[in-house]
C-alpha atoms as a PDB file:
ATOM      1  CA  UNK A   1    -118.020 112.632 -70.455  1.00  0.00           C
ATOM      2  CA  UNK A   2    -119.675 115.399 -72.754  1.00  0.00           C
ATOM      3  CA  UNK A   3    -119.506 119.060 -71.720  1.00  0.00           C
ATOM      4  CA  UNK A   4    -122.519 120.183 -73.907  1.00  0.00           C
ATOM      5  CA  UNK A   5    -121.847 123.531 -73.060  1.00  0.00           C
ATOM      6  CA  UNK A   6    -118.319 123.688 -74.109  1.00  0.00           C
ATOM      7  CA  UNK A   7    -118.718 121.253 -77.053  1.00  0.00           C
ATOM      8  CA  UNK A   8    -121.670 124.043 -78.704  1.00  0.00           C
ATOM      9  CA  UNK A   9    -118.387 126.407 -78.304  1.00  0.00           C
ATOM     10  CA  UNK A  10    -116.202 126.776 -81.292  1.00  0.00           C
ATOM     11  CA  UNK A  11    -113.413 128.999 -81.618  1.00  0.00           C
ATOM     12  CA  UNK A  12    -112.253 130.213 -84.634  1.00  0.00           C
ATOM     13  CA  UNK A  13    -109.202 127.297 -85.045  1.00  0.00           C
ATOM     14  CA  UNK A  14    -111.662 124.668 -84.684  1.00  0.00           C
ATOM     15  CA  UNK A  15    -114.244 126.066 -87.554  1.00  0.00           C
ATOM     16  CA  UNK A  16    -111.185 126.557 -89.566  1.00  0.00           C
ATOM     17  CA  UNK A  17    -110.146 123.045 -89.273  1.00  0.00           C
ATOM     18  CA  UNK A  18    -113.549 121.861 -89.524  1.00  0.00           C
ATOM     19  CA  UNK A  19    -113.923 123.575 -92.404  1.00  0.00           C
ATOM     20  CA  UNK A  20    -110.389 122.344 -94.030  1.00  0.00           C
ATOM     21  CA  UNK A  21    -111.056 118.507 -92.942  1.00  0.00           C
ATOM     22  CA  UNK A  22    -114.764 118.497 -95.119  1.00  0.00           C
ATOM     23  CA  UNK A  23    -113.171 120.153 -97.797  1.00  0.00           C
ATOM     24  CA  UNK A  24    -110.671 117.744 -98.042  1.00  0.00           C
ATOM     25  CA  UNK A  25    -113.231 115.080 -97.853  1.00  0.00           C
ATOM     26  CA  UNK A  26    -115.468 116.477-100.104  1.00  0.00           C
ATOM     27  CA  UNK A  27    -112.808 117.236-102.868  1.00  0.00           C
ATOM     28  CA  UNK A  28    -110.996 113.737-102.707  1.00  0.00           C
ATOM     29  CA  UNK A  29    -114.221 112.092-102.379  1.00  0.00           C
ATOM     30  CA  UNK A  30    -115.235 113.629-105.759  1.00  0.00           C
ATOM     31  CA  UNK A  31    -112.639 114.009-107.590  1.00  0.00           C
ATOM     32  CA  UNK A  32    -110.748 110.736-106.631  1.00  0.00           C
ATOM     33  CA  UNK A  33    -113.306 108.846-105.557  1.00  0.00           C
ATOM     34  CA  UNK A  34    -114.445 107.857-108.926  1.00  0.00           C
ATOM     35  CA  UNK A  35    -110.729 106.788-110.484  1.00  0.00           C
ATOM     36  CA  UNK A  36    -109.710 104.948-107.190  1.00  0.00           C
ATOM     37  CA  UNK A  37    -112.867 103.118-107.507  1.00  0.00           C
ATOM     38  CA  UNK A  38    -112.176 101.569-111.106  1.00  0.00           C
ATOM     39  CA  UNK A  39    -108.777 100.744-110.298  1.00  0.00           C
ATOM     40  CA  UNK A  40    -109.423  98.945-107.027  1.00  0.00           C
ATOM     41  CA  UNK A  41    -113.037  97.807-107.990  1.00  0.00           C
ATOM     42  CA  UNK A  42    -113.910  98.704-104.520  1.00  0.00           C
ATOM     43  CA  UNK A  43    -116.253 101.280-104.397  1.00  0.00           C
ATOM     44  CA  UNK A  44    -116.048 103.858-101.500  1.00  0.00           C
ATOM     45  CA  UNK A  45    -112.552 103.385-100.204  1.00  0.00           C
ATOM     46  CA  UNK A  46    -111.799 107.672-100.510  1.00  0.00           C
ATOM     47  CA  UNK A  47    -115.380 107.841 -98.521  1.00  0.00           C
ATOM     48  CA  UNK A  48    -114.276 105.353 -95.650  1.00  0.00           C
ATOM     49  CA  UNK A  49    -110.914 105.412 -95.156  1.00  0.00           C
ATOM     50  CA  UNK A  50    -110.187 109.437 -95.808  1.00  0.00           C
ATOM     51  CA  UNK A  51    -113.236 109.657 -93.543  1.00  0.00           C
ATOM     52  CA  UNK A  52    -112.799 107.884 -90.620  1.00  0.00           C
ATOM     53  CA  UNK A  53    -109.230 109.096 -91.225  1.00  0.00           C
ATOM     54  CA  UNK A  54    -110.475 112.959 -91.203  1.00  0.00           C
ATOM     55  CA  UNK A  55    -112.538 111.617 -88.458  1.00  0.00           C
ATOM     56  CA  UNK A  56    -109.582 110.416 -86.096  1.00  0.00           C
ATOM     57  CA  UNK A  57    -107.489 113.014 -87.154  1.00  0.00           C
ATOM     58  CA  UNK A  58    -110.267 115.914 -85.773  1.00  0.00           C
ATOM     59  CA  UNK A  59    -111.177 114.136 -82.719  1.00  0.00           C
ATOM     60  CA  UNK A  60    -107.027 113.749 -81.804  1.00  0.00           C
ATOM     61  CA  UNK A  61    -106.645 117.825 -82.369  1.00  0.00           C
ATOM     62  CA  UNK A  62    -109.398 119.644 -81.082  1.00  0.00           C
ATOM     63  CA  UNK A  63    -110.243 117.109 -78.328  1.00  0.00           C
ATOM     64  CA  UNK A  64    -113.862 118.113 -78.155  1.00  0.00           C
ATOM     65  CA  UNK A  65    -117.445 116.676 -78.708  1.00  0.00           C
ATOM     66  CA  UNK A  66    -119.486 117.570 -81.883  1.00  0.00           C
ATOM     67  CA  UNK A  67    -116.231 118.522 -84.134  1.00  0.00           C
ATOM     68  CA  UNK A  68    -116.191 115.175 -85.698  1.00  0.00           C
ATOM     69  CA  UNK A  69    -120.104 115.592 -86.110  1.00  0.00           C
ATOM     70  CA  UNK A  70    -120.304 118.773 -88.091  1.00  0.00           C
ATOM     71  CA  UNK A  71    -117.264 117.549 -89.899  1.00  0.00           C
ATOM     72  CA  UNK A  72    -119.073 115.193 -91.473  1.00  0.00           C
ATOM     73  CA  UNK A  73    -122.462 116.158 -91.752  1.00  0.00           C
ATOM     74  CA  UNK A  74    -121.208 119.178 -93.871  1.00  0.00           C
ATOM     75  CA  UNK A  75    -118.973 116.580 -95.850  1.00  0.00           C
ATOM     76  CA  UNK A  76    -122.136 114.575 -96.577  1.00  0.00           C
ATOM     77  CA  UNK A  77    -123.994 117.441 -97.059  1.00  0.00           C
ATOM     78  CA  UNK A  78    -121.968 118.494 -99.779  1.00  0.00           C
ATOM     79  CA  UNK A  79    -121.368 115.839-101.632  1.00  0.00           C
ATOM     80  CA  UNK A  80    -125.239 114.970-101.694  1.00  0.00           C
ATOM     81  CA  UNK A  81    -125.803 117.616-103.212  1.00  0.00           C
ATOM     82  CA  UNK A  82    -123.222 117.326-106.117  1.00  0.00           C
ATOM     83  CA  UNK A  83    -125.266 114.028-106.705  1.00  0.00           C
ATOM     84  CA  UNK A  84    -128.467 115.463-106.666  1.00  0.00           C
ATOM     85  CA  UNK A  85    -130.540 113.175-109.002  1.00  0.00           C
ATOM     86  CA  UNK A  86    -130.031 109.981-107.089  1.00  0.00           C
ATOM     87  CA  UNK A  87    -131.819 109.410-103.784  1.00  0.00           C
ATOM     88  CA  UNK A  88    -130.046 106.479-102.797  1.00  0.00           C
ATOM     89  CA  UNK A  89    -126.517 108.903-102.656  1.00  0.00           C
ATOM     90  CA  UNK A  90    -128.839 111.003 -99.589  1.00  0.00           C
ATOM     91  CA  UNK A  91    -129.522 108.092 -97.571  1.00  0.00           C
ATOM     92  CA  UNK A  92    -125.553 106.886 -98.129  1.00  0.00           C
ATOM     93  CA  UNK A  93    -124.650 110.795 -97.139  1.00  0.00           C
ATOM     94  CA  UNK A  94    -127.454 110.632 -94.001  1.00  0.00           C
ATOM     95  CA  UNK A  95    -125.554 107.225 -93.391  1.00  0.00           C
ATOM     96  CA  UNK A  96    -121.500 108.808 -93.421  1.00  0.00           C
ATOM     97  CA  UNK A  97    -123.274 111.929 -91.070  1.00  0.00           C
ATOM     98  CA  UNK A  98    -124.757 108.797 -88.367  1.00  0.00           C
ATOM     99  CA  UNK A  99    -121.385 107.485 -88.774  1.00  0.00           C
ATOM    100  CA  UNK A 100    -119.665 110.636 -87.832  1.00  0.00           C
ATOM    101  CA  UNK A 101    -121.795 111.096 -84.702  1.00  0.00           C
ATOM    102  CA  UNK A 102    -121.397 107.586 -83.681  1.00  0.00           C
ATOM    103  CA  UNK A 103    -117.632 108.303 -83.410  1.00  0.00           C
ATOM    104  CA  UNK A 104    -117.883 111.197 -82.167  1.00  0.00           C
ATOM    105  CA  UNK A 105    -119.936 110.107 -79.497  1.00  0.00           C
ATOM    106  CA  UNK A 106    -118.407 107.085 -78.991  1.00  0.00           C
ATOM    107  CA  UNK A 107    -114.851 109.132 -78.543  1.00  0.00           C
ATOM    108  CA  UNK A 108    -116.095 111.608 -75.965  1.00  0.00           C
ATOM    109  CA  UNK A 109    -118.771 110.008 -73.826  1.00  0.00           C
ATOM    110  CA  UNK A 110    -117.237 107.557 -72.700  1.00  0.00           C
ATOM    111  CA  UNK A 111    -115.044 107.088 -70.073  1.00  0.00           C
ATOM    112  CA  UNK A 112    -111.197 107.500 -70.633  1.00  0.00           C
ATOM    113  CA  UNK A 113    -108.613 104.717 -69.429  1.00  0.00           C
ATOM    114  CA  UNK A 114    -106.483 105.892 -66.034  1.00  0.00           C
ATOM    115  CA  UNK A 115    -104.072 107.573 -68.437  1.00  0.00           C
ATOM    116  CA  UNK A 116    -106.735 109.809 -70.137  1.00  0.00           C
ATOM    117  CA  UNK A 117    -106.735 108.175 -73.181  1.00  0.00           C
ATOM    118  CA  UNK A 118    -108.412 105.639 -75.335  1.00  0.00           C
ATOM    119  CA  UNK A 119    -105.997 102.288 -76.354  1.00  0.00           C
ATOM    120  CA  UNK A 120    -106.200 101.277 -79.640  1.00  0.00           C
ATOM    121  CA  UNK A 121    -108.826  98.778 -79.154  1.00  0.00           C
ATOM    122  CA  UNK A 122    -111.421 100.897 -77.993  1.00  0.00           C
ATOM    123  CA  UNK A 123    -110.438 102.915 -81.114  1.00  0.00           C
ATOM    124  CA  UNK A 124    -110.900 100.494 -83.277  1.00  0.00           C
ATOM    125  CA  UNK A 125    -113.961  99.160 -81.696  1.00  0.00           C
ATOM    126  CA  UNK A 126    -115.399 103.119 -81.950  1.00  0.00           C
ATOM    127  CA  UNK A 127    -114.198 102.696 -85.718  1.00  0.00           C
ATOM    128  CA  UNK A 128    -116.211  99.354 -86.645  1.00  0.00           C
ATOM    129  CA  UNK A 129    -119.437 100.770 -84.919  1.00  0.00           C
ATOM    130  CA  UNK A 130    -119.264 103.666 -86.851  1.00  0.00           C
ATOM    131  CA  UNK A 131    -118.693 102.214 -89.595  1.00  0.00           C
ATOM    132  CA  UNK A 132    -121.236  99.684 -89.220  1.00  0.00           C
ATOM    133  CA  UNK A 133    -124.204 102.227 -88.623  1.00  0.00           C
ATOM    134  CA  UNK A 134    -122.963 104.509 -91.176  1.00  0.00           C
ATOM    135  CA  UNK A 135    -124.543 101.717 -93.410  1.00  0.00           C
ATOM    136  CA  UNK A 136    -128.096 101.776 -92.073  1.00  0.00           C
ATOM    137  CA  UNK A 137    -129.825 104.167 -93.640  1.00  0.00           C
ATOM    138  CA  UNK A 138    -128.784 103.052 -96.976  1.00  0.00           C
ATOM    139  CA  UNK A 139    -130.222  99.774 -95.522  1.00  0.00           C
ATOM    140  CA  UNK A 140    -133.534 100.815 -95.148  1.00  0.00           C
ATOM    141  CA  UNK A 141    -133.646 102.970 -98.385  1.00  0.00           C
ATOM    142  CA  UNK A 142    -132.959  99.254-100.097  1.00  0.00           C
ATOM    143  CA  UNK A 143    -135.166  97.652 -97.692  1.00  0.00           C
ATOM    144  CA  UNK A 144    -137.868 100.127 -98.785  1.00  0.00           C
ATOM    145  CA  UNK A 145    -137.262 100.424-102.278  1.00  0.00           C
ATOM    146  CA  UNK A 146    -136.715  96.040-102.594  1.00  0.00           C
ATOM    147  CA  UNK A 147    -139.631  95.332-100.323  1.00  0.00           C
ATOM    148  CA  UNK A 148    -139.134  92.422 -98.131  1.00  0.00           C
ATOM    149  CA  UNK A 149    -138.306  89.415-100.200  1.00  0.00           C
ATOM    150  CA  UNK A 150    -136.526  91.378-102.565  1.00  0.00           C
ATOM    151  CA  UNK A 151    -133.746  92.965 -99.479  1.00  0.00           C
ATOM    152  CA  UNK A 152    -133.539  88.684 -98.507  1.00  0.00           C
ATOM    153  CA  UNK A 153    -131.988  88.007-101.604  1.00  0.00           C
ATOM    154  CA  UNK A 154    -130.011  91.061-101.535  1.00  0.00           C
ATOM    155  CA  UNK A 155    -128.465  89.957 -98.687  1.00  0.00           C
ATOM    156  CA  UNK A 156    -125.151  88.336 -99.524  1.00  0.00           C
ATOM    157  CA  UNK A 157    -124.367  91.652-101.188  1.00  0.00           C
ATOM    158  CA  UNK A 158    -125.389  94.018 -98.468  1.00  0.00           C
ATOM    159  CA  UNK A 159    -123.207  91.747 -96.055  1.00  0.00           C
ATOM    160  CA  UNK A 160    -120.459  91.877 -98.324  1.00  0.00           C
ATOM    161  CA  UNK A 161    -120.694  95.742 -98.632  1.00  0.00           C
ATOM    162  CA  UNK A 162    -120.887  95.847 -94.469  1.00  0.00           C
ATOM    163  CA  UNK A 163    -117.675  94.075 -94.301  1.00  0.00           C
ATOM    164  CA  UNK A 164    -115.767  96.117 -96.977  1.00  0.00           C
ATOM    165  CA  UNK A 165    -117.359  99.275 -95.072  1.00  0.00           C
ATOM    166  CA  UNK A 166    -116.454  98.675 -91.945  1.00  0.00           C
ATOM    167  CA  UNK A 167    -112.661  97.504 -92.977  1.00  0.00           C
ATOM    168  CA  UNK A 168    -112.105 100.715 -95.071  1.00  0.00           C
ATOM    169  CA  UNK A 169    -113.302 102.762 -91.747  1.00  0.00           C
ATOM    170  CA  UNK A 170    -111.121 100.737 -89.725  1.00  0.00           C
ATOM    171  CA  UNK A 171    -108.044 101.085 -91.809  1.00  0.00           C
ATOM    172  CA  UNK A 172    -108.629 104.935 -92.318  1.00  0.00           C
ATOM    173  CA  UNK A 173    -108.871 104.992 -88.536  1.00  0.00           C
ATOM    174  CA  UNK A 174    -105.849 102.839 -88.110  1.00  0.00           C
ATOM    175  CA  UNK A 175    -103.837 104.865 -90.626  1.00  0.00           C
ATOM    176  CA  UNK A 176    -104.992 107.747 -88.071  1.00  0.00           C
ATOM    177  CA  UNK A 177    -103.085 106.026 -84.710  1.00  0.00           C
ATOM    178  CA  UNK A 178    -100.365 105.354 -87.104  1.00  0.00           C
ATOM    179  CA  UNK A 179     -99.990 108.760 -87.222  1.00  0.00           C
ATOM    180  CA  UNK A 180    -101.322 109.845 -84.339  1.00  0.00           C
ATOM    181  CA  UNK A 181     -98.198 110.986 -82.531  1.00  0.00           C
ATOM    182  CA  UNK A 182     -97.316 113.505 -85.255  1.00  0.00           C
ATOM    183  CA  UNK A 183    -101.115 114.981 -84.424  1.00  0.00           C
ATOM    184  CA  UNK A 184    -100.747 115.250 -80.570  1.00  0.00           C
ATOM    185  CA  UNK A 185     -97.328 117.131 -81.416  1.00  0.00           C
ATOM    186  CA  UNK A 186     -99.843 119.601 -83.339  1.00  0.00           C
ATOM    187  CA  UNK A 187    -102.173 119.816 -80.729  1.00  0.00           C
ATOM    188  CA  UNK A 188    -101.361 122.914 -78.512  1.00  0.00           C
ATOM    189  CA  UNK A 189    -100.182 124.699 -81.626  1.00  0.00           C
ATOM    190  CA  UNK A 190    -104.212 124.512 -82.612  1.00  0.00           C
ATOM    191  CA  UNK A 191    -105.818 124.764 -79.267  1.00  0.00           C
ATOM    192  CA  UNK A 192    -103.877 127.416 -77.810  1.00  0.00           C
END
C-alpha cells in the first residue's frame, strides 16, 4: 500500500531520474513523434509506447508512489506547452498526466503477490487502464466541442483511437517487462 509520507520524499537520484525520463519523453515525443507518425500512419505511438515504457521503467527503479506521476505530468506539461495554440493538445496532455497517475496508483496501492511482486498480468491489466483513461479527457473536450449527436457519429473513430491507445501503452509496457530484468539489476545502484 501507499506510504504518503515517504512517497512526498524524493532524494536527489529519484528527481534526477525523474527529470531524465520526461526529458526523454518530451524530446522523442517532439522531435520523433511527428516523422514516426507519417511513416506508420499511426499517430501517437512515441506518446504511448515511450510512455508507458518511461512509465514501467520508473516505477521498476525507484519503487515508490508518485514518481511515475510527476514523470508524466511534467512530460505533458511540457509538451502542451510547445503546442500552445491548440486546446485539444491540453486535454490530450491532462489525459497522458491521468494516465500516469492511474499507473502509478494502480502499481503501488495495491496489494503485491506472496513474492512481492506484480505478474505480468496485473501489469498489463495496470497498462490497459491507464491507457484507457488517459483518453478521457480528450473525450469530453470532443464531447463538448461535437455536442451530443455530433460525439455519436464520432464514435467508430474514437473507439478505434481507444484501441490503438491502449495497444501502444500496452506494448510500451510490455517492451518494459521485456526488459525488466536488466532494470532490477540497476536498482540498488539508484536507490542506494
Amino acid at each position: 500500500m501507499i506510504d504518503l509520507r515517504d512517497s512526498l520524499r524524493f532524494d536527489a537520484k529519484e528527481l534526477a531520474l525523474i527529470s531524465v525520463f520526461s526529458s526523454l519523453w518530451v524530446v522523442s515525443e517532439v522531435s520523433l513523434g511527428p516523422t514516426i507518425s507519417q511513416i506508420t500512419q499511426v499517430h501517437g505511438v512515441i506518446e504511448r509506447v515511450l510512455g508507458w515504457l518511461l512509465m514501467f521503467m520508473l516505477a521498476e527503479l525507484t519503487g515508490k508512489f508518485g514518481r511515475v506521476t510527476m514523470m508524466s505530468a511534467i512530460a505533458s506539461l511540457a509538451t502542451r506547452i510547445i503546442r500552445l495554440g491548440r486546446l485539444y493538445a491540453l486535454f490530450v496532455g491532462i489525459g497522458y498526466a491521468l494516465g500516469g497517475f492511474t499507473f502509478d496508483l494502480l502499481l503501488f496501492g495495491s496489494k503485491e503477490t506472496s513474492e512481492g511482486k506484480h505478474g505480468k498480468s496485473y501489469l498489463i491489466l495496470i497498462s490497459f487502464l491507464s491507457g484507457t483513461i488517459a483518453l478521457i479527457p480528450y473525450l469530453l473536450f470532443e464531447l463538448s466541442v461535437l455536442g451530443s449527436y455530433g460525439f455519436i457519429l464520432w464514435i467508430p473513430y474514437y473507439v478505434y483511437a481507444m484501441v490503438k491507445g491502449v495497444i501502444l501503452s500496452v506494448l510500451g509496457t510490455t517492451l518494459g517487462i521485456l526488459v525488466s530484468p536488466r532494470i532490477k539489476s540497476l536498482r540498488p545502484k539508484i536507490a542506494g
